[in-house]
C-alpha atoms as a PDB file:
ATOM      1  CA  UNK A   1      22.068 -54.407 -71.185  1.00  0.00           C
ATOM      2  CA  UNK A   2      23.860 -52.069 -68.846  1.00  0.00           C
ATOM      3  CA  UNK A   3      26.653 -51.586 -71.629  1.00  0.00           C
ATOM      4  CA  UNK A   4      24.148 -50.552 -73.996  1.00  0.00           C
ATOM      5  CA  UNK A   5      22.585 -48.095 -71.639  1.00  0.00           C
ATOM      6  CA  UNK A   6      26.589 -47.015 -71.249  1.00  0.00           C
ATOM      7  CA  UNK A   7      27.273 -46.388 -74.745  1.00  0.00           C
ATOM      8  CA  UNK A   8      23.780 -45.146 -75.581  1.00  0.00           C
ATOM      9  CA  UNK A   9      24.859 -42.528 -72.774  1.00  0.00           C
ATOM     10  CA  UNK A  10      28.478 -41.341 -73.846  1.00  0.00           C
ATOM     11  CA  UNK A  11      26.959 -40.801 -77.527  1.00  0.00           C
ATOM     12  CA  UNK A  12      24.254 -38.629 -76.441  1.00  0.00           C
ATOM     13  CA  UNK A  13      26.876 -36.854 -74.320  1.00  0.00           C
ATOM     14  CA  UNK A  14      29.388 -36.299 -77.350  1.00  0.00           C
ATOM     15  CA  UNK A  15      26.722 -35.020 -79.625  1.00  0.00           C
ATOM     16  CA  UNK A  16      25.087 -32.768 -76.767  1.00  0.00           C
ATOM     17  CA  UNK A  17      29.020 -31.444 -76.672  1.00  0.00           C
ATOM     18  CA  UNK A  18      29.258 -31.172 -80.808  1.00  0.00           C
ATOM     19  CA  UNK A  19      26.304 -29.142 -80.816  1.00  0.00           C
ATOM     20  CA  UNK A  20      27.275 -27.029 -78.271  1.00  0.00           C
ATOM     21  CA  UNK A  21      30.795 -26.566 -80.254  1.00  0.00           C
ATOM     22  CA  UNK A  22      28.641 -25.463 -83.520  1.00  0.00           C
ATOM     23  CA  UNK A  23      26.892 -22.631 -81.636  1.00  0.00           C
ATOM     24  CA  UNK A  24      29.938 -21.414 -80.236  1.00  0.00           C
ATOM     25  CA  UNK A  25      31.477 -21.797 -83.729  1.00  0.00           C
ATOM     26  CA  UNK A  26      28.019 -20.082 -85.106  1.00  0.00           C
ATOM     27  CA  UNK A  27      28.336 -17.044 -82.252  1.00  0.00           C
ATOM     28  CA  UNK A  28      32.055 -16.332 -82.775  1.00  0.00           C
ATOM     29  CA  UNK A  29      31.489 -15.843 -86.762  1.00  0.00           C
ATOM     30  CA  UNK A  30      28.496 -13.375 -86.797  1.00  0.00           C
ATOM     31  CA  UNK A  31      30.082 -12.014 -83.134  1.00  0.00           C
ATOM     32  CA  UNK A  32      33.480 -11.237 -85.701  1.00  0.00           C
ATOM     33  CA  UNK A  33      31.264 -10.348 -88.290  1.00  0.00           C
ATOM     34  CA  UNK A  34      29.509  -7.321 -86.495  1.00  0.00           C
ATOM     35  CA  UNK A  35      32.896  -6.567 -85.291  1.00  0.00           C
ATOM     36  CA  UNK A  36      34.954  -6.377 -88.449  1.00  0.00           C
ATOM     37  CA  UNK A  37      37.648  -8.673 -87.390  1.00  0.00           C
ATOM     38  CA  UNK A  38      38.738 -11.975 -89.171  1.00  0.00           C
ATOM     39  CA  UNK A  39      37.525 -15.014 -87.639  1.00  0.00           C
ATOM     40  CA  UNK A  40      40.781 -17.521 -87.897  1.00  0.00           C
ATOM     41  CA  UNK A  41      40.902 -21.378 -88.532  1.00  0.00           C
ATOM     42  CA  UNK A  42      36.699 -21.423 -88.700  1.00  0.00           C
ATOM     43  CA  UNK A  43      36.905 -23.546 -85.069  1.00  0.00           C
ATOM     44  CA  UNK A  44      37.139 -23.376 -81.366  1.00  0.00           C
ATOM     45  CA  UNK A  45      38.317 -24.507 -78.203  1.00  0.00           C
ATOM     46  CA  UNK A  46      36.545 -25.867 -75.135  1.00  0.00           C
ATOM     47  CA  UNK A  47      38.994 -24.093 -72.477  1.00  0.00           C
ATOM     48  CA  UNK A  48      37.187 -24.832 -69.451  1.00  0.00           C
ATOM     49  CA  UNK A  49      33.670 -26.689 -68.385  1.00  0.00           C
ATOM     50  CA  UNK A  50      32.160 -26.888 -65.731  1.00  0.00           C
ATOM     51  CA  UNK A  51      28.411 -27.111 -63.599  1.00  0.00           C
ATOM     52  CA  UNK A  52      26.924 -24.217 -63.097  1.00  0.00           C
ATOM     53  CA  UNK A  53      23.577 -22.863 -61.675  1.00  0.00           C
ATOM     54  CA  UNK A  54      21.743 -21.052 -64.771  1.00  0.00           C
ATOM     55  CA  UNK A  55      19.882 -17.968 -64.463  1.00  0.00           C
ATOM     56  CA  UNK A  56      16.440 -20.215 -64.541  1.00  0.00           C
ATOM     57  CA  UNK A  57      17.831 -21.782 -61.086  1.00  0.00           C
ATOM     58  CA  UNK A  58      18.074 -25.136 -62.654  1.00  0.00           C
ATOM     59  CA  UNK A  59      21.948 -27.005 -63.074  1.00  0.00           C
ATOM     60  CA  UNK A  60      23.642 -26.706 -66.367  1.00  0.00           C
ATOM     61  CA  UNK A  61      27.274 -26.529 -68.183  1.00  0.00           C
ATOM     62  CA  UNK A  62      29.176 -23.372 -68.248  1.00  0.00           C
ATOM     63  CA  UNK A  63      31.402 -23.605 -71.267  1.00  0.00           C
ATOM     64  CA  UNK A  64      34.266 -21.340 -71.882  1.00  0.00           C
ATOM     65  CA  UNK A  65      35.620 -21.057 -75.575  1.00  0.00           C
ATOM     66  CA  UNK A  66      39.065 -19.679 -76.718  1.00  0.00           C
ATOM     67  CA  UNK A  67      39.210 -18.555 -80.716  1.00  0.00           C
ATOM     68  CA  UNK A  68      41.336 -16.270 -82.800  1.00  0.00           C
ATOM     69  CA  UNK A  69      40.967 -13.617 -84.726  1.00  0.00           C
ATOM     70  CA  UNK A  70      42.874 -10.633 -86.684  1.00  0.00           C
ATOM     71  CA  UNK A  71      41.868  -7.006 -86.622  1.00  0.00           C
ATOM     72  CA  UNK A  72      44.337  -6.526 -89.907  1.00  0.00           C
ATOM     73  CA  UNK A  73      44.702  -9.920 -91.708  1.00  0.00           C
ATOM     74  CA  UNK A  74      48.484 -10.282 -90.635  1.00  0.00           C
ATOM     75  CA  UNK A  75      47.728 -10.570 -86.659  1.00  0.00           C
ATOM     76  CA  UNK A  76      46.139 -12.688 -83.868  1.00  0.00           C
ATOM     77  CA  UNK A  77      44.593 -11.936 -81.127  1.00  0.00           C
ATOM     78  CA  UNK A  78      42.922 -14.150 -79.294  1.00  0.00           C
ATOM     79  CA  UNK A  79      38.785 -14.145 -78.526  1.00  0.00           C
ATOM     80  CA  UNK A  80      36.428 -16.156 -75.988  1.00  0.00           C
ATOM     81  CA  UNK A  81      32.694 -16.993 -75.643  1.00  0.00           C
ATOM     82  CA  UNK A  82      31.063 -18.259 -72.427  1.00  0.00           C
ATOM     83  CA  UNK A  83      28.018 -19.816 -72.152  1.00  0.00           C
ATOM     84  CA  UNK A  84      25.637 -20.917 -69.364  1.00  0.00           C
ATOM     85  CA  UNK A  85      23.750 -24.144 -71.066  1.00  0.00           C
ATOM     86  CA  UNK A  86      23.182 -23.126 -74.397  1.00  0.00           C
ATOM     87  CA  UNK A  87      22.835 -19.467 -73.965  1.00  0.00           C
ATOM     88  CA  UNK A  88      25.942 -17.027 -75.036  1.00  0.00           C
ATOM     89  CA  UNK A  89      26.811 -14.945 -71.688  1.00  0.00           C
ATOM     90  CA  UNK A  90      29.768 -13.165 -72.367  1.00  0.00           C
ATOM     91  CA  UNK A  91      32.386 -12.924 -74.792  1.00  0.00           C
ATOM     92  CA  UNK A  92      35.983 -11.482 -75.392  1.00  0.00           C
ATOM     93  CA  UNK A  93      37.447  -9.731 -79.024  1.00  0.00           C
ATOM     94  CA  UNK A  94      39.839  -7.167 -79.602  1.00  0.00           C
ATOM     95  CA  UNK A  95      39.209  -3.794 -81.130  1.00  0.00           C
ATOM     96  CA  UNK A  96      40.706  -2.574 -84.381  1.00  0.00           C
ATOM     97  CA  UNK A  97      42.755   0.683 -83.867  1.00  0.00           C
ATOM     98  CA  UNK A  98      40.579   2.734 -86.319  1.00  0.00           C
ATOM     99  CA  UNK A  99      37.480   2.066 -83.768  1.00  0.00           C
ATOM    100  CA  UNK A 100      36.422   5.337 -82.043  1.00  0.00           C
ATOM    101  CA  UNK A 101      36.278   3.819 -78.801  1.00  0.00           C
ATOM    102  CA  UNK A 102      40.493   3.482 -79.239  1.00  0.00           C
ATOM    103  CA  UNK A 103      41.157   6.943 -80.384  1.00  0.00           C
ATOM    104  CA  UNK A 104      44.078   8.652 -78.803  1.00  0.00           C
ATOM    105  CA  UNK A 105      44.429   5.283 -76.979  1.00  0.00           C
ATOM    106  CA  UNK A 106      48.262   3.900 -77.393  1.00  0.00           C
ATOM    107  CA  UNK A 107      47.129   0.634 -74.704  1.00  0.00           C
ATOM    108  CA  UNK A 108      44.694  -1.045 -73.311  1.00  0.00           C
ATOM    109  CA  UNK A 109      45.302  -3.102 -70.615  1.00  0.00           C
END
């Protein structure tokens, strides 16, 4: 009995972590979308995870994300999401040099 209650545990756990992977997936295409850069490969990577106290007070996962993307089609740059439980709370992508908020910019650091 207690190996059942084992296994029934670790596959609740590894689809609780593939769901969280298709949101991030999900976030990181309409986040490239509404910033005009190509999302590469269609997948991410869990970079870091760890417990967390969530804005509601309660305990949750803190998930950090790595992706790529390309402002120009023949680049990479690379991109990251964060979220607290299942809720996107930051996130990372580079800007294209035609965006107005680089103009007359050479570098960012």
């Amino acid at each position: 009995m207690l190996l059942l209650v084992i296994v029934g545990t670790c596959a609740l756990l590894w689809q609780a972590a593939l769901r969280a992977r298709d949101r991030a997936v999900s976030a990181s295409r309409e986040l490239c979308a509404r910033a005009g850069v190509q999302f590469l490969d269609q997948s991410v990577n869990l970079r870091r995870l760890a417990l967390v106290r969530l804005r509601s007070g309660g305990l949750g996962l803190r998930r950090h994300y790595s992706f790529e993307v390309s402002t120009d089609g023949t680049n990479r740059h690379p991109g990251s999401l964060q979220f607290d439980g299942e809720r996107l709370e930051n996130f990372s992508l580079p800007l294209r040099r035609e965006d107005v908020a680089l103009a007359g910019v050479e570098r960012l650091h």
